[in-house]
Protein backbone atom coordinates (compact mmCIF):
# COMPACT_ATOMS: atom_id res chain seq x y z
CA UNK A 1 -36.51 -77.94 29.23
CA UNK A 2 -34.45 -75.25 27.41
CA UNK A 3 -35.61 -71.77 27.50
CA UNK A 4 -36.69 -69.78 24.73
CA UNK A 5 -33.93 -69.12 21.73
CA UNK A 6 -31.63 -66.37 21.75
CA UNK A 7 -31.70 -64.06 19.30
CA UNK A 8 -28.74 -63.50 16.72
CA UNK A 9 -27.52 -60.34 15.61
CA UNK A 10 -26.04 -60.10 12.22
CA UNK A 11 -22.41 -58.19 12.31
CA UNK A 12 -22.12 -55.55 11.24
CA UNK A 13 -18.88 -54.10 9.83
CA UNK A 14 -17.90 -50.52 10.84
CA UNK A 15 -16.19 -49.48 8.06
CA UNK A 16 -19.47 -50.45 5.34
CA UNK A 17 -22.72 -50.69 7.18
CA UNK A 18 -22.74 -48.16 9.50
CA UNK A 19 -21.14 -45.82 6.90
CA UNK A 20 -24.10 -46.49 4.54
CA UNK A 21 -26.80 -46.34 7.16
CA UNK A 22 -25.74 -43.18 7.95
CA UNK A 23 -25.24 -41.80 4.82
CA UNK A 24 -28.94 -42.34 4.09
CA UNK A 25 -30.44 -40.85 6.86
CA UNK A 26 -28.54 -37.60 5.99
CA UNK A 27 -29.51 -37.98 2.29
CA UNK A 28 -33.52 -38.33 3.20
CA UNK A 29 -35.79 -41.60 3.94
CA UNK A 30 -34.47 -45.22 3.29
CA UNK A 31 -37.05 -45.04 0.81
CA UNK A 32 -36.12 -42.59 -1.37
CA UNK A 33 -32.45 -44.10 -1.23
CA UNK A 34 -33.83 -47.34 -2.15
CA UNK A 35 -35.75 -45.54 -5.31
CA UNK A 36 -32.74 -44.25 -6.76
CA UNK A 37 -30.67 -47.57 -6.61
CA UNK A 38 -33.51 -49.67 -7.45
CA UNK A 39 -35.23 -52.65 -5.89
CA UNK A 40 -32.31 -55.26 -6.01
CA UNK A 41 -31.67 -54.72 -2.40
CA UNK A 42 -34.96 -56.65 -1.15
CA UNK A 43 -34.03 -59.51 -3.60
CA UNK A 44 -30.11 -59.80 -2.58
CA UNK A 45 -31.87 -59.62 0.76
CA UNK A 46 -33.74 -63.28 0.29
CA UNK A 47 -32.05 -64.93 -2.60
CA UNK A 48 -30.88 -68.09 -2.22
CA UNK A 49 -31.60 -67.94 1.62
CA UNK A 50 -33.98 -70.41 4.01
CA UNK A 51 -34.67 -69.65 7.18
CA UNK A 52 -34.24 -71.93 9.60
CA UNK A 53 -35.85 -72.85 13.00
CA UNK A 54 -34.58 -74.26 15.93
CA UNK A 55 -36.73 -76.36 18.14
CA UNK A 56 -39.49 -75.69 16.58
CA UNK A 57 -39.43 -71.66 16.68
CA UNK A 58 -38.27 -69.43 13.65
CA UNK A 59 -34.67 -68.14 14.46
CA UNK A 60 -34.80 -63.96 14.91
CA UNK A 61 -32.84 -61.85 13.00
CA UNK A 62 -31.96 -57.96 13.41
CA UNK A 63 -32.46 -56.23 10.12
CA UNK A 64 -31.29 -53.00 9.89
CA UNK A 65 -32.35 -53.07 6.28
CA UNK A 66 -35.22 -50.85 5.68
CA UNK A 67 -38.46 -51.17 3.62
CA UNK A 68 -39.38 -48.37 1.11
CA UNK A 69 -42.34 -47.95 3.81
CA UNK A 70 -40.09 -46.88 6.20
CA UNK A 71 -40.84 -43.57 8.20
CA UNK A 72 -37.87 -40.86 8.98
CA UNK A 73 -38.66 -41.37 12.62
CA UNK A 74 -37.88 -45.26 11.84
CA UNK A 75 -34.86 -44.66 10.47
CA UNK A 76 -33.54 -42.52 13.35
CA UNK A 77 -34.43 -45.30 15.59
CA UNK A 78 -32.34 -47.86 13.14
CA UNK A 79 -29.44 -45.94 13.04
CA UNK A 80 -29.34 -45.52 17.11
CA UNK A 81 -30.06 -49.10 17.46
CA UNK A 82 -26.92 -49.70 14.97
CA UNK A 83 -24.93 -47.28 16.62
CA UNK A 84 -25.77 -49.32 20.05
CA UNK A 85 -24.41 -52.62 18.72
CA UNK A 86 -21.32 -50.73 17.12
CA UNK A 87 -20.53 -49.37 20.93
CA UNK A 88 -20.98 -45.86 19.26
CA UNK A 89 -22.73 -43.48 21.01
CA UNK A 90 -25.74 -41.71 18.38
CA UNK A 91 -24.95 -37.94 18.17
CA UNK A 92 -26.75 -35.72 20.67
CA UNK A 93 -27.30 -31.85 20.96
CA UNK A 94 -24.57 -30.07 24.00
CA UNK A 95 -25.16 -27.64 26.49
CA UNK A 96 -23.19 -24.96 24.41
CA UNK A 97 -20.67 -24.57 27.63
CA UNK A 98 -20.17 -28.61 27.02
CA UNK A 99 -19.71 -28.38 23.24
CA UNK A 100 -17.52 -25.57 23.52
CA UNK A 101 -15.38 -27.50 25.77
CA UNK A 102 -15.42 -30.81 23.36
CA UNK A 103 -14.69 -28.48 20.25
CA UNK A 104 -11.69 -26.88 22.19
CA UNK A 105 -10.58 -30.65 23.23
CA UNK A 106 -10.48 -31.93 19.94
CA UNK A 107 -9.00 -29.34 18.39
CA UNK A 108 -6.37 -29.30 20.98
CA UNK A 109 -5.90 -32.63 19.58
CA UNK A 110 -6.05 -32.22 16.26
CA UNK A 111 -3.34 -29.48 16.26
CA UNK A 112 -1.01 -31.75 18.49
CA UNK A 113 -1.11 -34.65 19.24
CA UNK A 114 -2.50 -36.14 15.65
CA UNK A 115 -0.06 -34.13 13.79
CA UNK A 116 2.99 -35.32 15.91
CA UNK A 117 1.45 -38.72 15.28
CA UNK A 118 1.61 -38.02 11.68
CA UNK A 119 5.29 -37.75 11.38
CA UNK A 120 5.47 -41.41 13.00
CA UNK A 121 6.07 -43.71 11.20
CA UNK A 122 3.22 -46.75 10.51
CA UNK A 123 3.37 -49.89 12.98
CA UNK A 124 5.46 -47.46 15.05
CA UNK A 125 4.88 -45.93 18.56
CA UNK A 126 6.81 -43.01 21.20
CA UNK A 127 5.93 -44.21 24.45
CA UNK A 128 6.23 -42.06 27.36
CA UNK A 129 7.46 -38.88 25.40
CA UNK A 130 4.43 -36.25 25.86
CA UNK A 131 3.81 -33.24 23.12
CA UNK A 132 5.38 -30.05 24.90
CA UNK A 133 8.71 -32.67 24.97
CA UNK A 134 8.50 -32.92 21.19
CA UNK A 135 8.20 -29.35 20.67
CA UNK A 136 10.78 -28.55 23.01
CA UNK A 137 12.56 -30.87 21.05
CA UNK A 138 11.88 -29.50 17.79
CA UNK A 139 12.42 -25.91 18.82
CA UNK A 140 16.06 -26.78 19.84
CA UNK A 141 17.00 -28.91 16.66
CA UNK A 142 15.91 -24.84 15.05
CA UNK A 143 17.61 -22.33 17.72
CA UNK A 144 19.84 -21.33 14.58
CA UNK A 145 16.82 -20.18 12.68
CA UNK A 146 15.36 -18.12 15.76
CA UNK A 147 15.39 -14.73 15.27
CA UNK A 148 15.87 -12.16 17.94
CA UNK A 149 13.09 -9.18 18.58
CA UNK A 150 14.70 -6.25 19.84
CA UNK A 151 13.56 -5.54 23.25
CA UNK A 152 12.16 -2.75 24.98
CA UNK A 153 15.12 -1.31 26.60
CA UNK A 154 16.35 -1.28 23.32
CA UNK A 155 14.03 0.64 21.37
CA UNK A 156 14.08 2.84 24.44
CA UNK A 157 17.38 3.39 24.00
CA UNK A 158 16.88 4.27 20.01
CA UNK A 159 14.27 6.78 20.77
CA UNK A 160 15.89 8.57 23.69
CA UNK A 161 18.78 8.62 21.22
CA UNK A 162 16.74 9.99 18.24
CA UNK A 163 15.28 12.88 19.95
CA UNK A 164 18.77 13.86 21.77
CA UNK A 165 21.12 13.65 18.77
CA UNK A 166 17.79 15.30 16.43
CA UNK A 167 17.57 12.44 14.26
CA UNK A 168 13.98 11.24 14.02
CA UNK A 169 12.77 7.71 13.71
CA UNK A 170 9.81 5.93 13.21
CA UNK A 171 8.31 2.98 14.91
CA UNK A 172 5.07 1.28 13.67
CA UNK A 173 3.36 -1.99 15.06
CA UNK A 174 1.37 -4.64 12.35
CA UNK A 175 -1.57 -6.26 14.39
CA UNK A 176 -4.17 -8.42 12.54
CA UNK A 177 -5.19 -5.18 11.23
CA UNK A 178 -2.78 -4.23 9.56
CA UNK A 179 -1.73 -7.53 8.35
CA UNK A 180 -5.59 -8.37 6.49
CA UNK A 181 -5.28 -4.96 5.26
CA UNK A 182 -1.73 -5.37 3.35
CA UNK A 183 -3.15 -9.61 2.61
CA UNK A 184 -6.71 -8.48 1.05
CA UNK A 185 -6.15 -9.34 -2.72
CA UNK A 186 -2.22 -10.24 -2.48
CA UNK A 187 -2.20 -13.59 -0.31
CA UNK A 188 -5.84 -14.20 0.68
CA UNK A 189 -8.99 -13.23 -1.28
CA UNK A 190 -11.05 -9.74 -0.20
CA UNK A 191 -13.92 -12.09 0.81
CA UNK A 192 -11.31 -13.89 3.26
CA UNK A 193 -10.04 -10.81 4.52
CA UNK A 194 -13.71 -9.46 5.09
CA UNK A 195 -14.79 -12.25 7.15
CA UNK A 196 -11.67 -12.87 9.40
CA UNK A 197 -11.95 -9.05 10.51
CA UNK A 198 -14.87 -7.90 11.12
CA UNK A 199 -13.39 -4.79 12.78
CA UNK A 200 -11.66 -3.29 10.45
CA UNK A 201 -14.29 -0.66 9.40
CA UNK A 202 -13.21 0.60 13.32
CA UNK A 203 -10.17 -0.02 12.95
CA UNK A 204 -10.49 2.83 9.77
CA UNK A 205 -10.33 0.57 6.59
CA UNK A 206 -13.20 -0.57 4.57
CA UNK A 207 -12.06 -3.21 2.30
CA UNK A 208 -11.10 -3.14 -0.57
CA UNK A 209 -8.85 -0.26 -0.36
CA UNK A 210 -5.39 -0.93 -2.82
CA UNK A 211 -4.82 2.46 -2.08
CA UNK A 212 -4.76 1.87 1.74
CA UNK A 213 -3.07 -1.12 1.24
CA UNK A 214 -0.05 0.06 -0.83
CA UNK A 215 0.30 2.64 1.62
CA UNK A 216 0.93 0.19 4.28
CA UNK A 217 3.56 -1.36 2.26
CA UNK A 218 5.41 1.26 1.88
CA UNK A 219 5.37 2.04 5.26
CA UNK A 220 6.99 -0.89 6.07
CA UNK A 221 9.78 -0.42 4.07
CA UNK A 222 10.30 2.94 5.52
CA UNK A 223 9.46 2.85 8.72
CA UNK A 224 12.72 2.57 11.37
CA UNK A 225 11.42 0.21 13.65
CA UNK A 226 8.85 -2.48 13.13
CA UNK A 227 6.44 -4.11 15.89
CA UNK A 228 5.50 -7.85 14.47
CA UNK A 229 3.32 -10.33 16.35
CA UNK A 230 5.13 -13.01 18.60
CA UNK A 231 1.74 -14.87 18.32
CA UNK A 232 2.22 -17.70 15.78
CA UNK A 233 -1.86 -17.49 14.83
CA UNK A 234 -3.61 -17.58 11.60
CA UNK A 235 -4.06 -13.57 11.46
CA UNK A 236 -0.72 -12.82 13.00
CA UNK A 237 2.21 -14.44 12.28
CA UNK A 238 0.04 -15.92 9.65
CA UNK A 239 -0.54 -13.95 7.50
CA UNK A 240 2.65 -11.64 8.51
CA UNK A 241 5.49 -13.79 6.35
CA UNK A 242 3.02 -14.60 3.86
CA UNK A 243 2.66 -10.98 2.87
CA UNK A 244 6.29 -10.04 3.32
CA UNK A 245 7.37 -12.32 0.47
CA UNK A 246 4.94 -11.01 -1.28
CA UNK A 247 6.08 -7.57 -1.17
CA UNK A 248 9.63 -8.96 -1.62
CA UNK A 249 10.47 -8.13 2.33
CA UNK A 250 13.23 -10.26 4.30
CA UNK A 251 12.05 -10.37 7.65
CA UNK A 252 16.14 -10.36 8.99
CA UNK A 253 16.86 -7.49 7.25
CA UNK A 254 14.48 -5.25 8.95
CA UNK A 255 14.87 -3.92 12.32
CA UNK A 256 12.07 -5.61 14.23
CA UNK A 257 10.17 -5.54 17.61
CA UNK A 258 7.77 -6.72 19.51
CA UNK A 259 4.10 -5.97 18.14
CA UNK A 260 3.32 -5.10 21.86
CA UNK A 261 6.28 -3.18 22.74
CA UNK A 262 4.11 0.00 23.41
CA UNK A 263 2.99 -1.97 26.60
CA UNK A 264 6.19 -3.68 27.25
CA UNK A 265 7.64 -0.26 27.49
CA UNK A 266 4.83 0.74 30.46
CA UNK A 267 5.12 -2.50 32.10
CA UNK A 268 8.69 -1.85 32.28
CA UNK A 269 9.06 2.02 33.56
CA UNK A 270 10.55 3.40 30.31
CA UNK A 271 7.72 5.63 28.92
CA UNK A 272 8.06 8.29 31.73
CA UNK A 273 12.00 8.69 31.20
CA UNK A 274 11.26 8.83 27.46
CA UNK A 275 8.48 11.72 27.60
CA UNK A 276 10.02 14.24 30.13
CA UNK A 277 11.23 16.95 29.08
CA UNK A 278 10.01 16.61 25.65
CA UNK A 279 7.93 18.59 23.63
CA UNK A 280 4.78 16.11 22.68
CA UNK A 281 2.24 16.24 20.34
CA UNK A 282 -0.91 13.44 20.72
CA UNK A 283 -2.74 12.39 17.58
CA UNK A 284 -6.13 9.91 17.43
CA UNK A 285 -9.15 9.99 18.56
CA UNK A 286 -8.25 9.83 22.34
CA UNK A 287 -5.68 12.65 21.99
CA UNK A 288 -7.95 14.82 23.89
CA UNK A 289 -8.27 12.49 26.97
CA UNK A 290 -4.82 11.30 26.71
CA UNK A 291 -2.96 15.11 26.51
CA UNK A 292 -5.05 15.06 29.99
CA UNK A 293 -3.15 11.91 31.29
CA UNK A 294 -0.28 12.97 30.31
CA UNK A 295 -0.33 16.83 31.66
CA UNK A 296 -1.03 15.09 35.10
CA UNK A 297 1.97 13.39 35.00
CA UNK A 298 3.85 17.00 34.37
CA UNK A 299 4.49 16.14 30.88
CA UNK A 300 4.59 18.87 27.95
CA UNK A 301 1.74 18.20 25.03
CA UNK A 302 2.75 21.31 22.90
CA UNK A 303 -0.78 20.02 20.47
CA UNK A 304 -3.15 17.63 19.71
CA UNK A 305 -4.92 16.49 16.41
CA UNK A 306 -8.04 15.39 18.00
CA UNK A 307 -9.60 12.97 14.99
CA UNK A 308 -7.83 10.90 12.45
CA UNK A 309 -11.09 9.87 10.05
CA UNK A 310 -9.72 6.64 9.03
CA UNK A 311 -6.68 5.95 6.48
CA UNK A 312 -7.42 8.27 3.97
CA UNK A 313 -7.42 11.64 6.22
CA UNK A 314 -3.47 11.54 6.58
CA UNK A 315 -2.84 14.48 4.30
CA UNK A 316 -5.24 16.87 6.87
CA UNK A 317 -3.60 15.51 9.47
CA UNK A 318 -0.38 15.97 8.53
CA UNK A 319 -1.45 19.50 7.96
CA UNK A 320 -3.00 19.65 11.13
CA UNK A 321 0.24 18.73 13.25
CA UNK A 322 2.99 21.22 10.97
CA UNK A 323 0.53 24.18 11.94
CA UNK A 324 1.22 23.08 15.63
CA UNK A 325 3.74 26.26 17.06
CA UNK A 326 7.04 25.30 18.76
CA UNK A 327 9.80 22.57 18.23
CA UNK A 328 7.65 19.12 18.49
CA UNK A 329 10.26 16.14 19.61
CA UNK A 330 7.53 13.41 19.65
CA UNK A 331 4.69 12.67 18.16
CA UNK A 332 2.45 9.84 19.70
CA UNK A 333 0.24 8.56 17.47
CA UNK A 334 -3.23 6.18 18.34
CA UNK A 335 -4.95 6.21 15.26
CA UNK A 336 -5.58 2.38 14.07
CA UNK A 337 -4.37 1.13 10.99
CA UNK A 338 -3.65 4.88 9.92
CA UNK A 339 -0.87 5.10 12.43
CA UNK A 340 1.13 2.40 10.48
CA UNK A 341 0.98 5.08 7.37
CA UNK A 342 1.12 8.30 9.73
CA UNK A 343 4.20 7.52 11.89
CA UNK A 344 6.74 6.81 8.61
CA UNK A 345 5.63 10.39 6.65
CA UNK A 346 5.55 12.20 10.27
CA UNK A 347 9.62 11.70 10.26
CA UNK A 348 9.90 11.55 7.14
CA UNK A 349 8.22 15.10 6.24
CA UNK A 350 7.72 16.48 9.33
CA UNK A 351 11.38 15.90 10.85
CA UNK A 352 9.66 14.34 14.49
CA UNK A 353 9.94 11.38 16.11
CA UNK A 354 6.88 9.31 15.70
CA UNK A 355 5.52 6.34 17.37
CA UNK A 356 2.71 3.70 16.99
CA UNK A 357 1.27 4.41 20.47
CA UNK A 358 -1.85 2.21 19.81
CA UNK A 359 -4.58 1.06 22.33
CA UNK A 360 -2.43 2.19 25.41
CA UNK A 361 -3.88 5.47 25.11
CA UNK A 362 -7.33 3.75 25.40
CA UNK A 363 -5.72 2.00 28.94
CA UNK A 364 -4.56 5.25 30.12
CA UNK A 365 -7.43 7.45 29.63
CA UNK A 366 -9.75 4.75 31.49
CA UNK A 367 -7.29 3.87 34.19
CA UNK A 368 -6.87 0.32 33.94
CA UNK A 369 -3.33 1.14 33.22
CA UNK A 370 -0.97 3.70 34.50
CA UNK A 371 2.13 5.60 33.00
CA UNK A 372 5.41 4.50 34.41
């Protein structure tokens, strides 16, 4: 005696059905799909079809075709049912700690491995040859186009110089900062700028600002020394050659540094041998706290300028630092964004040394970080 039939399932192909199913469910109910195509779907459905039966019992079919009856809960249940026969798993809500982790997975992906795969050709595989060898690979085939930062025993060596032989020199760092600032209405839209840094009102730019921003252009030009991000990210290196062809800037024609070199320069003992014996004055809104730091360590601070209100308060503080009594060798300057336009005029007008001292101050005066 056989058993009862089995039932058939109709294949389905990937690339149509499930497509389509899917399609409607984001769209609204099967029945309002099937309203705006018409009812030809329940008649391609039956025409010229029989059903047949074996041993005496009507032969069971799947349909994943909907009625216009259908509820939304209905159709959820379709499409999971599909998804089950396609060995595709229906989409379900993460813990966020898990979908953080698959987002980071497949973009790692995405920003590797599928683009190496794009450069191979079709019908084509590299077996055994893992991603960091193709960069490493890559990277080498370039080594004539790298171009060399000059490090921090170097620009050591330039500012002990400067200050010794009484020729000043300016060094300025561009962080994202910066670098939205000077891109805001040249290579990215205001809007775009706006939304990739929030922080910039702290930082002491509210965008737009052309004025702000054609101040930092200029500074680049004249500053000495120039601190560019290593970092090859979107806000960073970025946006960093974008805008200097933009302003008409060849990036191996200027005398460049590390972004971070202010740290680099603790990290590696040099700030202490720099600052003795010279006459310093501290600018930014930590110049208070940071004179302090630095008197500890038996360093002269001839003056401070305590505040630095954003961009557009250089002129007053410029004013602020020439009313400061006594021969001033270095000025250290932690102001944001404004330091970029600060340390250029400082030299420039003021005949002083001028640095980009940045968030270091911020280290020192809390004590995460110490001067060496």
């Amino acid at each position: 005696m056989r058993g009862r039939p089995r039932k058939k399932l109709r294949k389905i192909r990937p690339s149509s059905r499930i497509k389509r199913t899917r399609q409607h469910v984001s769209r609204g109910s099967y029945a309002q799909r099937d309203n705006t195509q018409g009812n030809n779907t329940q008649g391609n459905n039956t025409k010229g079809r029989k059903r047949k039966k074996a041993c005496g019992q009507p032969r069971h079919r799947v349909s994943l075709e909907p009625t216009s009856s259908t509820s939304e809960e209905t159709n959820l249940l379709l499409v999971e049912e599909e998804a089950s026969l396609m060995e595709v798993p229906p989409m379900v809500a993460l813990p966020p700690e898990q979908s953080y982790e698959a987002g980071y997975k497949r973009g790692y992906y995405e920003g590797g491995e599928a683009k190496a795969g794009q450069q191979i050709p079709p019908y084509y595989i590299l077996p055994g040859v893992p991603l960091e060898d193709l960069i490493e690979a890559g990277i080498r085939y370039y080594a004539g186009a790298l171009l060399p930062l000059l490090p921090a025993s170097h620009v050591h060596t330039v500012l002990m110089r400067a200050m010794n032989e009484h020729i000043p020199v300016s060094l300025v760092r561009l962080g994202d900062g910066e670098l939205l600032t000077l891109a805001h209405g040249t290579v990215i839209s205001t809007e775009e700028a706006i939304e990739r840094g929030p922080f910039l009102t702290y930082a002491g730019v509210d965008l737009p600002d052309e004025e702000v921003r054609d101040q930092l252009a200029a500074s680049m030009q004249k500053a000495t020394m120039m601190g560019i991000p290593e970092s090859r990210h979107a806000n960073f290196q970025g946006l960093l050659f974008p805008v200097l062809h933009y302003y008409g800037l060849d990036v191996r024609k200027l005398t460049v540094t590390s972004s971070t070199v202010n740290y680099t320069l603790n990290d590696q003992g040099l700030w202490l041998s720099l600052l003795r014996g010279r006459n310093i004055v501290v600018i930014g809104n930590k110049a208070a706290e940071l004179s302090t730091v630095l008197s500890s360590y038996g360093l002269q601070v001839m003056g401070r300028v305590d505040a630095v209100h954003g961009a557009r308060d250089i002129d007053r503080v410029l004013q602020e630092i020439q009313s400061i009594p006594g021969q001033l060798d270095i000025a250290l300057v932690a102001a944001g964004i404004a330091a970029v336009i600060l340390c250029p005029r400082i030299t420039e007008e003021l005949g002083i040394t001028a640095v980009d001292f940045g968030h270091l101050a911020n280290k020192l005066e809390s004590g995460e970080m110490i001067l060496k």
